[in-house]
N, C-alpha and C. Protein backbone atom coordinates (compact mmCIF):
# COMPACT_ATOMS: atom_id res chain seq x y z
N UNK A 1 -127.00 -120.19 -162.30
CA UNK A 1 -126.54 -120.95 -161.17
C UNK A 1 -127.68 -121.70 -160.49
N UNK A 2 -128.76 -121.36 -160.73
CA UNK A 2 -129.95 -121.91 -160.09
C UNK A 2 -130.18 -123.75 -160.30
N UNK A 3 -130.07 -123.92 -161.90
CA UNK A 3 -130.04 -124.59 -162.44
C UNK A 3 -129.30 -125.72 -161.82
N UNK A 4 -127.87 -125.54 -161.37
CA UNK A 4 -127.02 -126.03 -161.17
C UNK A 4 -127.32 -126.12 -159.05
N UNK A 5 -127.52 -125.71 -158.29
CA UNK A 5 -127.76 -125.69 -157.53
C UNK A 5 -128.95 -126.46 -157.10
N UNK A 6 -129.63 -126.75 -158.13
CA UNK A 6 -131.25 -127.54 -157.66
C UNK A 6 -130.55 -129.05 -158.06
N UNK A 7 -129.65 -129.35 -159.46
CA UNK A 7 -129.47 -130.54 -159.95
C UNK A 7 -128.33 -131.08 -158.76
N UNK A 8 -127.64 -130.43 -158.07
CA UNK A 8 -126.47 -130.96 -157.39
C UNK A 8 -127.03 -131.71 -156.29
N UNK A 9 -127.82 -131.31 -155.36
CA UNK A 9 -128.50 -132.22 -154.38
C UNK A 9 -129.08 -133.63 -154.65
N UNK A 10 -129.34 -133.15 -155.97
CA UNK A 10 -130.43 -134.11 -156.93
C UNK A 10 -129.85 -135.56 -157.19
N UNK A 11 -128.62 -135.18 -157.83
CA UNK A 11 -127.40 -135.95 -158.65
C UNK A 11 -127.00 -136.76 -157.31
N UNK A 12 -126.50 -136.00 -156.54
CA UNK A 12 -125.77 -136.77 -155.07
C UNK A 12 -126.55 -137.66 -154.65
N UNK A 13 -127.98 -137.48 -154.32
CA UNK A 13 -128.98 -138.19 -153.96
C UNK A 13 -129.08 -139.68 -155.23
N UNK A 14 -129.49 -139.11 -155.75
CA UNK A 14 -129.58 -140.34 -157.17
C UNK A 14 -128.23 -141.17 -157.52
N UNK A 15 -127.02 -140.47 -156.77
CA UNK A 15 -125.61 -141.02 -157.24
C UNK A 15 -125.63 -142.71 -155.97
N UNK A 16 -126.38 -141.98 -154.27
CA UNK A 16 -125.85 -142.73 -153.82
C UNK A 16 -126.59 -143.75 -153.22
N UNK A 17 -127.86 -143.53 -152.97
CA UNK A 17 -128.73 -144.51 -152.51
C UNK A 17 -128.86 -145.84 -153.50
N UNK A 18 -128.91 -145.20 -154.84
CA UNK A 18 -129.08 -146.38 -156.01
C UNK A 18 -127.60 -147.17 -155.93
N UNK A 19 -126.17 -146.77 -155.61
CA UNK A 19 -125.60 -147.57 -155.33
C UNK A 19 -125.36 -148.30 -153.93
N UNK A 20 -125.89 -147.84 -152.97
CA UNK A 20 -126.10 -148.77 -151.90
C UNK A 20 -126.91 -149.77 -151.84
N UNK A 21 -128.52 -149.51 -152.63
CA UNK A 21 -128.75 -150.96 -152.96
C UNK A 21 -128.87 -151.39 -154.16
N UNK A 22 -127.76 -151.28 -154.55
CA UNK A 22 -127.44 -152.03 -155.55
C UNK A 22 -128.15 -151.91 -157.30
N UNK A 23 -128.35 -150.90 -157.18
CA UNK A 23 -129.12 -151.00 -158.69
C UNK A 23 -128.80 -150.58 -159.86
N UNK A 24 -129.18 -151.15 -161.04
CA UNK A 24 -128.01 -151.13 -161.94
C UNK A 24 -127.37 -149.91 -162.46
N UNK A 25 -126.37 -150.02 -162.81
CA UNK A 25 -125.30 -149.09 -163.39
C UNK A 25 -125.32 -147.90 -163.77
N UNK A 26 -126.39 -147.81 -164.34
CA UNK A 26 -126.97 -147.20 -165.52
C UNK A 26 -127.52 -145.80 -164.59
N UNK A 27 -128.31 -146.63 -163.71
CA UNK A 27 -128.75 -145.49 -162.57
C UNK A 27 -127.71 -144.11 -161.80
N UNK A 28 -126.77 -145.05 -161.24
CA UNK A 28 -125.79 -144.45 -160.58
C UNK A 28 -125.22 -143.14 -161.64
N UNK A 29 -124.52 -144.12 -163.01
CA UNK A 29 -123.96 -143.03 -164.09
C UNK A 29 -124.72 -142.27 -163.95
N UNK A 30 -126.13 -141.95 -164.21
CA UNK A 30 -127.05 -140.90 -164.51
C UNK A 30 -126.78 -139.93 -163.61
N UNK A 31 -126.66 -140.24 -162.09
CA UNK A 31 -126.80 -139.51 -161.22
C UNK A 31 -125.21 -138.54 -160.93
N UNK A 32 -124.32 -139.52 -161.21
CA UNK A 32 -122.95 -138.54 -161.71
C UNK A 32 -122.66 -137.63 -162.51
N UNK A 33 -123.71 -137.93 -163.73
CA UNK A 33 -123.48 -137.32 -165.03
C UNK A 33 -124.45 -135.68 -164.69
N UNK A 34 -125.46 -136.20 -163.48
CA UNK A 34 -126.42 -134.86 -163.06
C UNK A 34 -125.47 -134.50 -161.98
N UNK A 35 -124.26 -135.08 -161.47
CA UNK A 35 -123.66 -133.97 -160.51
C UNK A 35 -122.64 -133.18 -161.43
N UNK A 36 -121.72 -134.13 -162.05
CA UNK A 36 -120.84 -133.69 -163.00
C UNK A 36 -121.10 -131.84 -164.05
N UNK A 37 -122.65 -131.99 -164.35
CA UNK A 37 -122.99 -131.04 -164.82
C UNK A 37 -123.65 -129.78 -164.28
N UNK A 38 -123.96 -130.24 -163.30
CA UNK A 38 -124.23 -128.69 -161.75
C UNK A 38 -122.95 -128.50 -161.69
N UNK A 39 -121.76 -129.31 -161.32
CA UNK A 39 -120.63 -128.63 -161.07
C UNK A 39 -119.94 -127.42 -162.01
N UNK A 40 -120.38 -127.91 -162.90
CA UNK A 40 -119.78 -127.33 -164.14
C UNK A 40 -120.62 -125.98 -164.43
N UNK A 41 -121.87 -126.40 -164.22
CA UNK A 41 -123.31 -125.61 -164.30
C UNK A 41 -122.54 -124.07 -163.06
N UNK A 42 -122.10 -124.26 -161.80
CA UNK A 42 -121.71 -123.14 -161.06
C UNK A 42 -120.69 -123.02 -161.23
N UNK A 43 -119.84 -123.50 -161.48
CA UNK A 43 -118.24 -123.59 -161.69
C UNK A 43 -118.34 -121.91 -162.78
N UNK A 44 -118.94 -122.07 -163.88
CA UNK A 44 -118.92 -121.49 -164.88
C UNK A 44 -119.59 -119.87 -164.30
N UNK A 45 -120.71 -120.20 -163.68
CA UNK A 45 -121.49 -119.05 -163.13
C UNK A 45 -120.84 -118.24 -162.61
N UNK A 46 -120.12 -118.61 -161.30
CA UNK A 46 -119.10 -118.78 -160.21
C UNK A 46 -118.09 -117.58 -160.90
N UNK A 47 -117.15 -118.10 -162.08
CA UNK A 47 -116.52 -117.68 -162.60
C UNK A 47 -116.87 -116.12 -163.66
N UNK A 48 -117.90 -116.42 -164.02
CA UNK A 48 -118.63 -115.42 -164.67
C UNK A 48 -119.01 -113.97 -163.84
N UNK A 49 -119.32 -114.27 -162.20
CA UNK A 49 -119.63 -113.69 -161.12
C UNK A 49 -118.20 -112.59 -160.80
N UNK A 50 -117.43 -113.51 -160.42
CA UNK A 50 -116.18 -112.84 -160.55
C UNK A 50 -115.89 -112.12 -161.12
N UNK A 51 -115.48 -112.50 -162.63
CA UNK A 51 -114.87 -111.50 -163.81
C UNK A 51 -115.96 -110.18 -163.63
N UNK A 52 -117.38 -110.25 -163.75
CA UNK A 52 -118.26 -109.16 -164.11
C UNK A 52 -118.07 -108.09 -162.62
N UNK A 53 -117.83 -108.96 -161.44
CA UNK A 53 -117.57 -108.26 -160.30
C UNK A 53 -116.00 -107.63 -160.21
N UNK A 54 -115.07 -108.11 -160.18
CA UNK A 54 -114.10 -107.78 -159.80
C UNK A 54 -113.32 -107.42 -160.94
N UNK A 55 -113.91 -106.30 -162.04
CA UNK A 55 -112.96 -106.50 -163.24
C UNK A 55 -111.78 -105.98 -163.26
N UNK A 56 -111.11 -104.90 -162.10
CA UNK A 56 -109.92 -104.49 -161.97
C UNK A 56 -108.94 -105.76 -161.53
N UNK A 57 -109.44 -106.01 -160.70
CA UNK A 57 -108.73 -107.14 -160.29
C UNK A 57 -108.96 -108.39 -160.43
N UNK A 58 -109.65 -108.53 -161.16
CA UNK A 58 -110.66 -110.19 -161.62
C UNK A 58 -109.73 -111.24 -162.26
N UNK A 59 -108.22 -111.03 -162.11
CA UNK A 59 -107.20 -112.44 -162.33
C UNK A 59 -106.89 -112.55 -160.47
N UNK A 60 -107.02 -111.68 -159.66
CA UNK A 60 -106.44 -112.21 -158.75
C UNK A 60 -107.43 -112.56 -157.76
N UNK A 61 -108.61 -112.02 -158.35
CA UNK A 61 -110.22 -113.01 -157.67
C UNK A 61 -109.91 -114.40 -158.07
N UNK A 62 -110.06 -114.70 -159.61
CA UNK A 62 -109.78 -115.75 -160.21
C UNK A 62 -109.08 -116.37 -159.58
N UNK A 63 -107.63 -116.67 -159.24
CA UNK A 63 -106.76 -117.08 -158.78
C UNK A 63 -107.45 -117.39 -157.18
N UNK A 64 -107.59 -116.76 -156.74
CA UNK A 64 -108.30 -116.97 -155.01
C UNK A 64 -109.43 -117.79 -155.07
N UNK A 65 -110.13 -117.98 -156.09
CA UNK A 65 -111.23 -119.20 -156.43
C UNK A 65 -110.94 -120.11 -156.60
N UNK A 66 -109.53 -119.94 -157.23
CA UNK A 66 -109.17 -121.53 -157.58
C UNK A 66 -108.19 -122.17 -156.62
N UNK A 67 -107.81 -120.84 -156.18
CA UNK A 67 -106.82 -121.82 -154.56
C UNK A 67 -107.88 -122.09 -153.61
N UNK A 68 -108.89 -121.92 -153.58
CA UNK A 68 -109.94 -122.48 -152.55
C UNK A 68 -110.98 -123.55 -152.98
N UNK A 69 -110.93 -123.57 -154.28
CA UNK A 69 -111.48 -124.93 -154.95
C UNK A 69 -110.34 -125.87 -154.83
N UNK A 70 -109.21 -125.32 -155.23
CA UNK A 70 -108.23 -126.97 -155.22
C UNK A 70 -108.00 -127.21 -153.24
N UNK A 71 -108.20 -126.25 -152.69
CA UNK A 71 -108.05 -126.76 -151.20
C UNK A 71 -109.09 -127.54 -150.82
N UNK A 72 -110.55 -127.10 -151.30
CA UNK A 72 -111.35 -128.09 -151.37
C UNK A 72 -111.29 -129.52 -152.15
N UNK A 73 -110.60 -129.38 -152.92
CA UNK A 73 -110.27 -130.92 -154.01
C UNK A 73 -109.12 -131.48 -152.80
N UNK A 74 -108.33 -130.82 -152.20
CA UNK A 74 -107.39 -131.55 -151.60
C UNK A 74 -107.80 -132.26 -150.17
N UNK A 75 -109.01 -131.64 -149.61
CA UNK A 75 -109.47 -131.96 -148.29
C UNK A 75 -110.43 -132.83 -148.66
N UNK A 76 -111.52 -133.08 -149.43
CA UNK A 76 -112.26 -134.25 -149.53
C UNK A 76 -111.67 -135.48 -149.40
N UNK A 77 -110.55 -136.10 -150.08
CA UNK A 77 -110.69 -137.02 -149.99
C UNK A 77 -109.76 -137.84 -148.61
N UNK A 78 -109.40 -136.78 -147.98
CA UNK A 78 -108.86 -136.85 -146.58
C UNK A 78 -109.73 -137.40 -145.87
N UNK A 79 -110.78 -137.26 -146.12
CA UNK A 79 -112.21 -137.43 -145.13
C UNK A 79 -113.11 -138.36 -145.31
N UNK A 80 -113.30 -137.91 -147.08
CA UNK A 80 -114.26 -139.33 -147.72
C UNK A 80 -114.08 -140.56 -147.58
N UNK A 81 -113.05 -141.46 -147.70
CA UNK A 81 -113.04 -142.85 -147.93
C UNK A 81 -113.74 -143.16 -146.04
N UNK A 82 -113.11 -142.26 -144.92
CA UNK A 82 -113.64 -143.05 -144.03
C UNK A 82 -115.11 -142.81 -143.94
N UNK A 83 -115.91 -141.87 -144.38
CA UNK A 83 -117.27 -141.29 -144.47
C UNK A 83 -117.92 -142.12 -144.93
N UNK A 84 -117.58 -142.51 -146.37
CA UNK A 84 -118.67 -143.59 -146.99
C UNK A 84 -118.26 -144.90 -146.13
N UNK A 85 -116.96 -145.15 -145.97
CA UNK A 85 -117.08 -146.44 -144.78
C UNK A 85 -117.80 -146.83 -143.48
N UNK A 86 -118.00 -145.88 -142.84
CA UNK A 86 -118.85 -145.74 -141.67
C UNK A 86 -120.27 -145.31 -142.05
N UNK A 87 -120.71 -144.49 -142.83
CA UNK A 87 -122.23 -144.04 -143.03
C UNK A 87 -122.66 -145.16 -144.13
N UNK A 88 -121.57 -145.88 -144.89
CA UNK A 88 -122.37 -145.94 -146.57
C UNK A 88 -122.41 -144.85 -147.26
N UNK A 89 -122.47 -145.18 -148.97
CA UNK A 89 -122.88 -144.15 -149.81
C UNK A 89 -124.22 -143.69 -149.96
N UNK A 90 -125.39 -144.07 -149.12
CA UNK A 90 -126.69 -143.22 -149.31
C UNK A 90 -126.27 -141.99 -148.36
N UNK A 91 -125.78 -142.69 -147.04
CA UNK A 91 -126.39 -141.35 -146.17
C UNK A 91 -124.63 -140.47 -146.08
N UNK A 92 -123.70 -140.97 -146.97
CA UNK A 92 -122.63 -140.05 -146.86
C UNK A 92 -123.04 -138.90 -148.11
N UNK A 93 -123.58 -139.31 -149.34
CA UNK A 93 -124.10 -138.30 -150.12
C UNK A 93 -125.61 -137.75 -149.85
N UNK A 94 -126.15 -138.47 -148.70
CA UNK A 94 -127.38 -137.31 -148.28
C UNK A 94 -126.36 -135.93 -147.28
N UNK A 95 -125.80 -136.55 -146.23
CA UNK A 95 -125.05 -135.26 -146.05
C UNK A 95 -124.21 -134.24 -146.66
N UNK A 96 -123.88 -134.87 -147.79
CA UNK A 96 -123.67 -133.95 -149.08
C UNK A 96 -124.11 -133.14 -149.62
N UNK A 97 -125.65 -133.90 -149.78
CA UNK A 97 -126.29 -133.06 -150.46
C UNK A 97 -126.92 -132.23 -149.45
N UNK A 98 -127.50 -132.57 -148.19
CA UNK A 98 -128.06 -131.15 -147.33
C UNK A 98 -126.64 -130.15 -147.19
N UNK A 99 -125.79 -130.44 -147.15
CA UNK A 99 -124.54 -129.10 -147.76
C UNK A 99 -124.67 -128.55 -148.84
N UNK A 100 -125.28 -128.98 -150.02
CA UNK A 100 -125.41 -128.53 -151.23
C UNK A 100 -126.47 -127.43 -150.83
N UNK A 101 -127.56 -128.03 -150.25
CA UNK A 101 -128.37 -127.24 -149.94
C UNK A 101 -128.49 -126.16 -149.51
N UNK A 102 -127.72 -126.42 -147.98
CA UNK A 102 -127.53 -125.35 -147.13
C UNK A 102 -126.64 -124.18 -147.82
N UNK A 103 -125.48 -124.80 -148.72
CA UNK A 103 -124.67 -123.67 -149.36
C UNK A 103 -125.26 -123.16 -150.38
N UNK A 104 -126.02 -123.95 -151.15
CA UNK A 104 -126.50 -123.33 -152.56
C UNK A 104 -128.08 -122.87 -152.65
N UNK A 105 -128.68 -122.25 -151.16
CA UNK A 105 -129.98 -122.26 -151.33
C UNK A 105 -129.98 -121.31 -150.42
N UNK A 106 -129.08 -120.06 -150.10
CA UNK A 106 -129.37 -118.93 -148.92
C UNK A 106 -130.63 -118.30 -148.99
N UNK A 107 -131.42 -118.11 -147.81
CA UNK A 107 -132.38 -117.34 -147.95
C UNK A 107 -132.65 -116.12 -147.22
């Protein structure tokens, strides 16, 4: 999960400043393709965490992960379109990413 927790700030950052000013394509993809794969990178961990923790009950952990990931899939974009409208995409995915941070970096 580490892995995935260092690239997600990373990716967001690289996803959004390079498309605010404008630079080519190529850039931005990169920086999706480095969020795309932290997600996946904890998603998997995440899931792995669970099962090894909760193995009596580790379908109905499961299940409670994923009703709180899709509540999260359902509330972003309630919020996003006016976020990047008012901040822009640099500083709506810098506050992204200091959430990435703050969530994926407890000390």
């Amino acid at each position: 999960m580490v892995p995935g927790s260092l690239l997600l700030p990373l990716g967001l950052l690289l996803m959004g400043w390079p498309a605010e000013k404008h630079f080519p394509w190529i850039v931005v993809d990169i920086g999706m393709s480095i969020v795309g794969c932290s997600i996946i990178l904890n998603a998997l961990a995440i899931q792995s965490y669970i099962l090894d923790t909760f193995t009596l009950y580790a379908a109905s952990a499961q299940a409670a992960a994923v009703f709180f990931r899709s509540l999260c899939a359902f509330g972003f974009p309630l919020f996003a379109p006016k976020m990047y409208a008012a901040l822009g995409y640099g500083k709506g995915d810098t506050i992204l990413a200091a959430i990435a941070i703050a969530l994926g970096f407890p000390s």
